[in-house]
N, C-alpha and C. Protein backbone atom coordinates (compact mmCIF):
# COMPACT_ATOMS: atom_id res chain seq x y z
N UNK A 1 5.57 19.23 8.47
CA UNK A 1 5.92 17.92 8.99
C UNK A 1 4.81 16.91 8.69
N UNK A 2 3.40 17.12 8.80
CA UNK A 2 2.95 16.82 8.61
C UNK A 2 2.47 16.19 7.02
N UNK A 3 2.56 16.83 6.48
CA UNK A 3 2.54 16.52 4.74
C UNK A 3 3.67 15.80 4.34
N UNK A 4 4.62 15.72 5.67
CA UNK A 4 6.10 14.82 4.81
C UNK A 4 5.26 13.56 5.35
N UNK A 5 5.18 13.19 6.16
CA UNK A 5 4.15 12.08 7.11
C UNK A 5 3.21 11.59 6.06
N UNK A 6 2.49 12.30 5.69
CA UNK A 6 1.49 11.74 4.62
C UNK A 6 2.44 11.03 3.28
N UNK A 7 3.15 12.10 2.92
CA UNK A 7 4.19 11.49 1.84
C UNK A 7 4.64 10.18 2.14
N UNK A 8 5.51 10.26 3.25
CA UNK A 8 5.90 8.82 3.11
C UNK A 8 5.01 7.72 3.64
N UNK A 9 4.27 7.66 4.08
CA UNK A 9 2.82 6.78 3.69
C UNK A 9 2.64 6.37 2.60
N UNK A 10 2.39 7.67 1.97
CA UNK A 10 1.94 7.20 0.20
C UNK A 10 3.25 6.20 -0.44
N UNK A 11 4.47 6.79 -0.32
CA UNK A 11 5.22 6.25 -0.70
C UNK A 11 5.84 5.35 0.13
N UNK A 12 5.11 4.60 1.10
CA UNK A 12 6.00 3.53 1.17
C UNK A 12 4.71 2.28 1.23
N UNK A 13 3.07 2.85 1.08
CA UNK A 13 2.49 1.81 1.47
C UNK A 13 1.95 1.36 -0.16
N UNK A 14 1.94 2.62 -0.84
CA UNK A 14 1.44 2.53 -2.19
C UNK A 14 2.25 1.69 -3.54
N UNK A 15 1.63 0.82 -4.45
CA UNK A 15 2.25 -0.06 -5.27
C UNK A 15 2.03 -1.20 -6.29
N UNK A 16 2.41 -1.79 -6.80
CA UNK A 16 2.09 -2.34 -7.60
C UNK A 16 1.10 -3.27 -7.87
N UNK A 17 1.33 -4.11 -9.32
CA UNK A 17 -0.03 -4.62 -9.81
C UNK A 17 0.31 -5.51 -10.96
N UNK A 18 0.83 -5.24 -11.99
CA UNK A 18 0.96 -5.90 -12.96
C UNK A 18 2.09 -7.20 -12.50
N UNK A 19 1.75 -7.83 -12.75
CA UNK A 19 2.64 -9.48 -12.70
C UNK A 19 3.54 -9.69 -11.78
N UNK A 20 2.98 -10.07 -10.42
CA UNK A 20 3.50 -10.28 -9.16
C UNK A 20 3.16 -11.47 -9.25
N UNK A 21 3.78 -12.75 -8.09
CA UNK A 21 3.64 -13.52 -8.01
C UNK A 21 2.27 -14.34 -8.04
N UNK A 22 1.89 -15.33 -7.91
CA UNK A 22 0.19 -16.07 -7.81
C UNK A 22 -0.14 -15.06 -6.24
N UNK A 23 -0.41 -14.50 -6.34
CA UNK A 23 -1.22 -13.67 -4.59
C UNK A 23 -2.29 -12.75 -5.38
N UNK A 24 -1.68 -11.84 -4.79
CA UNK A 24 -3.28 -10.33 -4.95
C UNK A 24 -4.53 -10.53 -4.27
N UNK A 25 -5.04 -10.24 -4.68
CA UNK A 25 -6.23 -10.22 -3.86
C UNK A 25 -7.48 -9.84 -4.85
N UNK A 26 -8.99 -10.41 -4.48
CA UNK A 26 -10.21 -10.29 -5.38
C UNK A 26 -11.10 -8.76 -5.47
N UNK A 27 -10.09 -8.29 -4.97
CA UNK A 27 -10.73 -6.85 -5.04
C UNK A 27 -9.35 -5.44 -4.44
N UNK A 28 -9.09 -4.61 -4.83
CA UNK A 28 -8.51 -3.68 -4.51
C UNK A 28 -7.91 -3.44 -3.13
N UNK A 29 -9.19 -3.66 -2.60
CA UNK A 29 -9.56 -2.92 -0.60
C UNK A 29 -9.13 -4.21 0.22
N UNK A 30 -9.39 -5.43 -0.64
CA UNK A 30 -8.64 -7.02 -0.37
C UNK A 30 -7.34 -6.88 -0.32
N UNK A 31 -6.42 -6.25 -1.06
CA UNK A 31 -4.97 -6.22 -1.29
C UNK A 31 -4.55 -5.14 -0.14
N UNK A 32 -5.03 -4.20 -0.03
CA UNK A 32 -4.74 -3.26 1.22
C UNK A 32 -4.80 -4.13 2.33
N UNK A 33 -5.88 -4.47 2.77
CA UNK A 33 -5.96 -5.42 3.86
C UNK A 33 -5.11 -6.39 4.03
N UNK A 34 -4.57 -6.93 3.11
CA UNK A 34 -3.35 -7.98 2.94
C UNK A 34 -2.62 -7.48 3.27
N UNK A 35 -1.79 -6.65 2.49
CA UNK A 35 -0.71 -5.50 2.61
C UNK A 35 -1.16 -4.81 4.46
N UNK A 36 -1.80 -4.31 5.05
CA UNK A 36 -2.09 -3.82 6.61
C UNK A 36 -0.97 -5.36 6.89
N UNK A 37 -2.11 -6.63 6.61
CA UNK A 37 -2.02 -7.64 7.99
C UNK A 37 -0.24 -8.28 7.93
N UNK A 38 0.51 -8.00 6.66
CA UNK A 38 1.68 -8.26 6.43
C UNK A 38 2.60 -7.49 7.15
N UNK A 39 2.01 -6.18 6.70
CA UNK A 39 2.78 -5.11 7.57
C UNK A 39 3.23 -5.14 8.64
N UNK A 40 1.66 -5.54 9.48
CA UNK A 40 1.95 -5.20 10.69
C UNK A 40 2.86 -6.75 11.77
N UNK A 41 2.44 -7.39 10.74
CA UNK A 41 3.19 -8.92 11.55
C UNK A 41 5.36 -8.66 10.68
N UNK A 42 5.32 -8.08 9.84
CA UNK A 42 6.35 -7.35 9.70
C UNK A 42 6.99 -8.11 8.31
N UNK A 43 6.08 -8.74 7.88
CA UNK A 43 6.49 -9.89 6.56
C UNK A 43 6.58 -9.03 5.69
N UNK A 44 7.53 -8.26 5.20
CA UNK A 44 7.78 -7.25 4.34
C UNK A 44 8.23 -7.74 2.94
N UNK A 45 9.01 -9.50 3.06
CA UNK A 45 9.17 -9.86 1.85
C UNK A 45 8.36 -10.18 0.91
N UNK A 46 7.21 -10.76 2.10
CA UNK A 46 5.79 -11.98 1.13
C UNK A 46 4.90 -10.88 0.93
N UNK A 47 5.08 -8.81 1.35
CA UNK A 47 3.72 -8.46 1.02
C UNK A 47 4.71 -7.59 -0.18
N UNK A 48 6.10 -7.20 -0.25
CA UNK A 48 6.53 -6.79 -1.79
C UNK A 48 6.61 -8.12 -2.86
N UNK A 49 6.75 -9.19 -2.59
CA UNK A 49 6.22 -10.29 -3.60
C UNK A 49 5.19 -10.64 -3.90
N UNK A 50 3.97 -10.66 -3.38
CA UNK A 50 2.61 -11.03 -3.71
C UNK A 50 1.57 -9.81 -3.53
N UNK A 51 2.25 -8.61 -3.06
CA UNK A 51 1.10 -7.93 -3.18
C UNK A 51 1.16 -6.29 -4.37
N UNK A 52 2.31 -5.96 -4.81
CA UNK A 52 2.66 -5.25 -5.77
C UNK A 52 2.88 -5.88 -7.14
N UNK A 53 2.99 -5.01 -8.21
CA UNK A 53 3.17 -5.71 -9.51
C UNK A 53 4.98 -6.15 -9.80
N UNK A 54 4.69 -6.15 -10.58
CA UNK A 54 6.17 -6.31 -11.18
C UNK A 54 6.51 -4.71 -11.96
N UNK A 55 5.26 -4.33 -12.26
CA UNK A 55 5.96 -2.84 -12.83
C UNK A 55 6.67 -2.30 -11.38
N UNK A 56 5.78 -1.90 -10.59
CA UNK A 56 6.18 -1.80 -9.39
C UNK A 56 7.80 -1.84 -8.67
N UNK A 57 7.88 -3.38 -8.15
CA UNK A 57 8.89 -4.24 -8.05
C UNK A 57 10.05 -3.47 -8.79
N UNK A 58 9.86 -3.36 -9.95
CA UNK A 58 10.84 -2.95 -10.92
C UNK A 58 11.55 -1.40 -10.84
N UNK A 59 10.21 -0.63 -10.91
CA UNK A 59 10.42 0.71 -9.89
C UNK A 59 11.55 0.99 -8.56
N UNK A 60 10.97 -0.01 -7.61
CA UNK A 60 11.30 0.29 -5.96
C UNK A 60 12.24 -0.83 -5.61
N UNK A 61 13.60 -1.10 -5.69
CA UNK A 61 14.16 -2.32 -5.44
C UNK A 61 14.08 -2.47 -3.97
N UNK A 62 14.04 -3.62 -3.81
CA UNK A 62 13.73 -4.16 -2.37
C UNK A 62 14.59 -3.82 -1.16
N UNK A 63 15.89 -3.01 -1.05
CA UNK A 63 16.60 -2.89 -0.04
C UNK A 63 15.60 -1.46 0.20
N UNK A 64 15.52 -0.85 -0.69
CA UNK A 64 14.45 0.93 -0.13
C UNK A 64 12.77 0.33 0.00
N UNK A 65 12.33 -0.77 -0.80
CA UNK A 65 11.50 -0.56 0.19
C UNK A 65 11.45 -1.25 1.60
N UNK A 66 12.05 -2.34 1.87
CA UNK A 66 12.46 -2.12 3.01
C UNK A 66 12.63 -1.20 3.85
N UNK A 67 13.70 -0.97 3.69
CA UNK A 67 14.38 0.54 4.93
C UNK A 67 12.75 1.19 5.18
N UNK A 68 12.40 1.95 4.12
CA UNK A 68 10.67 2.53 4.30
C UNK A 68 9.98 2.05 4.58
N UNK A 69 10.56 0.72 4.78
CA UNK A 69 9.00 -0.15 5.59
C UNK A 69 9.08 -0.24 6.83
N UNK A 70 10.21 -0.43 7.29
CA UNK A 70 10.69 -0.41 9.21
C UNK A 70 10.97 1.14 9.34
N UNK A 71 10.92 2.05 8.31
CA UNK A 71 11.07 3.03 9.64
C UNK A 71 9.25 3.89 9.34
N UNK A 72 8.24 3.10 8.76
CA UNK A 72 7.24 3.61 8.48
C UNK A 72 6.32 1.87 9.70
N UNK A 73 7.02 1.49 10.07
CA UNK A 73 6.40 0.50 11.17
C UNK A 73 7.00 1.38 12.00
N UNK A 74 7.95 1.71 12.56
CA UNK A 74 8.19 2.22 13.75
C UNK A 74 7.84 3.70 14.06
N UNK A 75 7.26 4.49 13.04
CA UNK A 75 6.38 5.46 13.20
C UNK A 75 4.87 5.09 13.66
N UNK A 76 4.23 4.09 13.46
CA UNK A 76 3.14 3.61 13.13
C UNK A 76 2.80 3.29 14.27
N UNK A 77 3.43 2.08 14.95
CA UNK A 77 3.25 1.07 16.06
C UNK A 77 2.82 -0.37 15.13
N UNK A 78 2.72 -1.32 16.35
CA UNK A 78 2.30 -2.31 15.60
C UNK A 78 0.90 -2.40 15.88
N UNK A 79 0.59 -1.71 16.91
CA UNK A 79 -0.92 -1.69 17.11
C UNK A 79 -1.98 -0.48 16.32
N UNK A 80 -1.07 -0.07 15.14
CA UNK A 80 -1.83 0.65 14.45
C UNK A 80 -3.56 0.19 14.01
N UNK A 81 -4.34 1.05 13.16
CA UNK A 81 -5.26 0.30 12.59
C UNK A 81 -5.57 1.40 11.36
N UNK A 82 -6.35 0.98 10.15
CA UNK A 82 -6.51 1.73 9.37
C UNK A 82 -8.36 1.64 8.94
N UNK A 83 -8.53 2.92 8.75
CA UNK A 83 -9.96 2.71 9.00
C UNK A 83 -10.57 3.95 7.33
N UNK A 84 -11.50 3.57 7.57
CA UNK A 84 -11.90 4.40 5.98
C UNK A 84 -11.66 4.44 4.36
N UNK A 85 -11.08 2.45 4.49
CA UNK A 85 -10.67 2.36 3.05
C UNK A 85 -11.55 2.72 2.36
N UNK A 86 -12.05 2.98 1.32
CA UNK A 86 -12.41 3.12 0.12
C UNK A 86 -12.01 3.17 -1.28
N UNK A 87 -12.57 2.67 -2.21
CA UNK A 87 -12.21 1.93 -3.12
C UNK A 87 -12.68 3.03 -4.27
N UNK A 88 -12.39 3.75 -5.59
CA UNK A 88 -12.53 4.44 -6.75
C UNK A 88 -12.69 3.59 -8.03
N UNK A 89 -13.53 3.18 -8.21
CA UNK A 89 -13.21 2.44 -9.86
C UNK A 89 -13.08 3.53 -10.78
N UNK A 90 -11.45 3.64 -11.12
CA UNK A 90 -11.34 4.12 -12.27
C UNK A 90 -12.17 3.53 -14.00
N UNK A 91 -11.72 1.94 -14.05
CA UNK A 91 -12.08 1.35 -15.11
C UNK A 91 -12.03 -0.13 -14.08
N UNK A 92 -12.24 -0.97 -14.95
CA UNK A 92 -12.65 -2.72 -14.83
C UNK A 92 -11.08 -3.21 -14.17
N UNK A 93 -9.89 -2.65 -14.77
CA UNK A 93 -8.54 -2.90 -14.20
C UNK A 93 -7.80 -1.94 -13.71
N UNK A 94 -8.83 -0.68 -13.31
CA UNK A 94 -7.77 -0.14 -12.44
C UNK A 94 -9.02 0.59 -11.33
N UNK A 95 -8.39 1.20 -10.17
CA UNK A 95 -8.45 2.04 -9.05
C UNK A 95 -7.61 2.42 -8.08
N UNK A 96 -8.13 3.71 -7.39
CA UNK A 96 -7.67 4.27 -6.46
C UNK A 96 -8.49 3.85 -5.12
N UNK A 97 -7.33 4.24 -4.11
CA UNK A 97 -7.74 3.74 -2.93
C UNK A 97 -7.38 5.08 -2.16
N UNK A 98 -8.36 5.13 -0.85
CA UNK A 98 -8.27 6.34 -0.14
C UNK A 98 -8.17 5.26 1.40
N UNK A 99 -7.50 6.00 2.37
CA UNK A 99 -7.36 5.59 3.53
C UNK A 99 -7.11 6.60 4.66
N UNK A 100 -7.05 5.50 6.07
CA UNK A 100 -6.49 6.74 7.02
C UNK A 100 -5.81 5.61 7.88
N UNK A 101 -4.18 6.00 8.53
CA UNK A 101 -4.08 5.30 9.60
C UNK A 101 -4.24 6.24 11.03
N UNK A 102 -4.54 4.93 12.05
CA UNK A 102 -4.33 5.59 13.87
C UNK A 102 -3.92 4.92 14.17
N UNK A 103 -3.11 5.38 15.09
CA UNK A 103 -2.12 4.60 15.98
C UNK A 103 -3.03 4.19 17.46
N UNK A 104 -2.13 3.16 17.58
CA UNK A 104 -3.49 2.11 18.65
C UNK A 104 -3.82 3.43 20.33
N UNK A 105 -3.35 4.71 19.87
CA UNK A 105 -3.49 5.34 21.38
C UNK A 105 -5.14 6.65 20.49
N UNK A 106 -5.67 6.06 19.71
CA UNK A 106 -6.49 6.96 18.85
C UNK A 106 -5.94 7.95 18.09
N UNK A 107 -4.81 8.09 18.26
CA UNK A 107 -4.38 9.45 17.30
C UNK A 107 -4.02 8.90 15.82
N UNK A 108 -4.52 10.12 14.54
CA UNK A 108 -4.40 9.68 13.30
C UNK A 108 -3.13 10.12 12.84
N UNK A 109 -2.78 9.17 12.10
CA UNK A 109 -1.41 9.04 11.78
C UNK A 109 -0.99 9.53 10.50
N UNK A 110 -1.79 9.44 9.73
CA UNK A 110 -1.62 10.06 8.18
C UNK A 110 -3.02 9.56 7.13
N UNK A 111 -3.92 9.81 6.43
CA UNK A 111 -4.13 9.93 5.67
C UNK A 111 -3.98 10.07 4.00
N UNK A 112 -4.50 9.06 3.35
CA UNK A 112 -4.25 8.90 1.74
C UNK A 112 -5.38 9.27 1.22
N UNK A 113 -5.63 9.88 0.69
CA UNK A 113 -6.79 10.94 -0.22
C UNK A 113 -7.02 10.18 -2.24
N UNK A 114 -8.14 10.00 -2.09
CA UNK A 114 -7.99 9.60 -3.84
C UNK A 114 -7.59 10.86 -4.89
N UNK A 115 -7.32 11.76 -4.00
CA UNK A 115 -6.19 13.13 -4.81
C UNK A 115 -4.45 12.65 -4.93
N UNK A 116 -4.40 11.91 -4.14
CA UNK A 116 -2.91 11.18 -3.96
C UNK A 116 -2.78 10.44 -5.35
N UNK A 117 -3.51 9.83 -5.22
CA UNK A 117 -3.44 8.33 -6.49
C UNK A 117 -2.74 6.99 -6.11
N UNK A 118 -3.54 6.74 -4.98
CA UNK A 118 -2.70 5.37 -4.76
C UNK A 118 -3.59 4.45 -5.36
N UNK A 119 -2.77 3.94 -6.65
CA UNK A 119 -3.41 3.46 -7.45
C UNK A 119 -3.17 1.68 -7.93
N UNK A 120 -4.43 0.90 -7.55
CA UNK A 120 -4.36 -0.52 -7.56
C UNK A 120 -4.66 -0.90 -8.81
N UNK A 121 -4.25 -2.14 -9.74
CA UNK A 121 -4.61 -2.60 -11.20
C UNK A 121 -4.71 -4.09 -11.06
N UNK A 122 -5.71 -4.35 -12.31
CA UNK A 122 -5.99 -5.80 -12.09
C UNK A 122 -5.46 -5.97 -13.19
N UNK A 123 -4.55 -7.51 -12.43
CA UNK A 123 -3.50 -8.62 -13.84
C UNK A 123 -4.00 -9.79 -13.60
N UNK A 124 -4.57 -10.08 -15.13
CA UNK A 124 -5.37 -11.36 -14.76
C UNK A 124 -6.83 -11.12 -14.25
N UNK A 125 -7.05 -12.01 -13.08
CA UNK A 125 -7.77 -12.14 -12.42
C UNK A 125 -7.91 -11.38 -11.07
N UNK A 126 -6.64 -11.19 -10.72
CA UNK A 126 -6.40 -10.41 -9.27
C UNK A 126 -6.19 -9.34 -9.27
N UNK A 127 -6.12 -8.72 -8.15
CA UNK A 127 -5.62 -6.79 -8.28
C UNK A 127 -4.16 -7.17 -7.27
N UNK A 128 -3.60 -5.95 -7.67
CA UNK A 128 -2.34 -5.82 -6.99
C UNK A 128 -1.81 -4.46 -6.94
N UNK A 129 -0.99 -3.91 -5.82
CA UNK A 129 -1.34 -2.53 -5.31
C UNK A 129 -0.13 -2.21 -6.97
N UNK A 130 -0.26 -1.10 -7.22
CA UNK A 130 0.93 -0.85 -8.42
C UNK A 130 1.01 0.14 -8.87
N UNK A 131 2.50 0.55 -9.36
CA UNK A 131 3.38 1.66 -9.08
C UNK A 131 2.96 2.77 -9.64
N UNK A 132 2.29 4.08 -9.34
CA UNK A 132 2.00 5.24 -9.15
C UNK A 132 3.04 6.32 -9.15
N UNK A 133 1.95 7.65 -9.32
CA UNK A 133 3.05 8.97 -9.52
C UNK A 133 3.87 9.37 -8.12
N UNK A 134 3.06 8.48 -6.86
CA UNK A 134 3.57 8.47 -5.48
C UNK A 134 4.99 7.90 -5.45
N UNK A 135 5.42 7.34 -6.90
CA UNK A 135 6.68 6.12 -6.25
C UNK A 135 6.68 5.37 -5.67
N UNK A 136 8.20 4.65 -5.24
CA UNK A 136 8.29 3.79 -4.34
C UNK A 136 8.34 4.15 -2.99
């Protein structure tokens, strides 16, 4: 049960990069943090438009990630928090990101490991979370 928990984490928080709207963020661990504060206020449209790529996007059409996004908030709470990002430079335009969430009563909720590959790429100037062997 537990490893399905982690799974759909990976796959519903992990994502794109290449040619998303003007957003992203100036660093990798920037776009996560975006992606958390969207999450959790529940703006699920403005963080699959500005914070994944378009490879991405293209991957995961927006009615599934949806659905995986409210029923991966209502596992979560809204008073979740995520603590232990860390950032992997693969190369200059790409990395992995490692994480952990807890739910606001201290208990940990799932964990992302840089064995996962949730993997962020820079387009342009910005990074943007983008689509991985995790899926949508």
């Amino acid at each position: 049960m537990r490893v399905a928990v982690v799974l759909l984490l990976v796959l519903l928080l992990v994502g794109p990069a290449a040619g998303a709207p003007a957003s992203g963020g100036s660093s990798p661990r920037a776009v996560f943090f975006t992606q958390a504060t969207l999450f959790r206020h529940g703006q699920f449209g403005a963080m699959y438009d500005t914070t994944y790529t378009r490879n991405y996007r293209a991957h995961c059409p927006w009615g599934y990630f949806f659905r995986g996004q409210t029923v991966l908030k209502r596992y979560l709470g809204s008073g979740f928090k995520v603590r232990g990002v860390r950032a992997r430079m693969l190369s200059a335009r790409r990395a992995l990101l490692a994480y952990q969430f807890v739910r606001a009563n201290g208990q940990l909720a799932g964990a992302v490991t840089f064995k996962q590959g949730d993997v962020y790429a820079k387009v342009g100037s910005r990074w943007y979370d983008e689509y991985d062997r995790n899926g949508c």
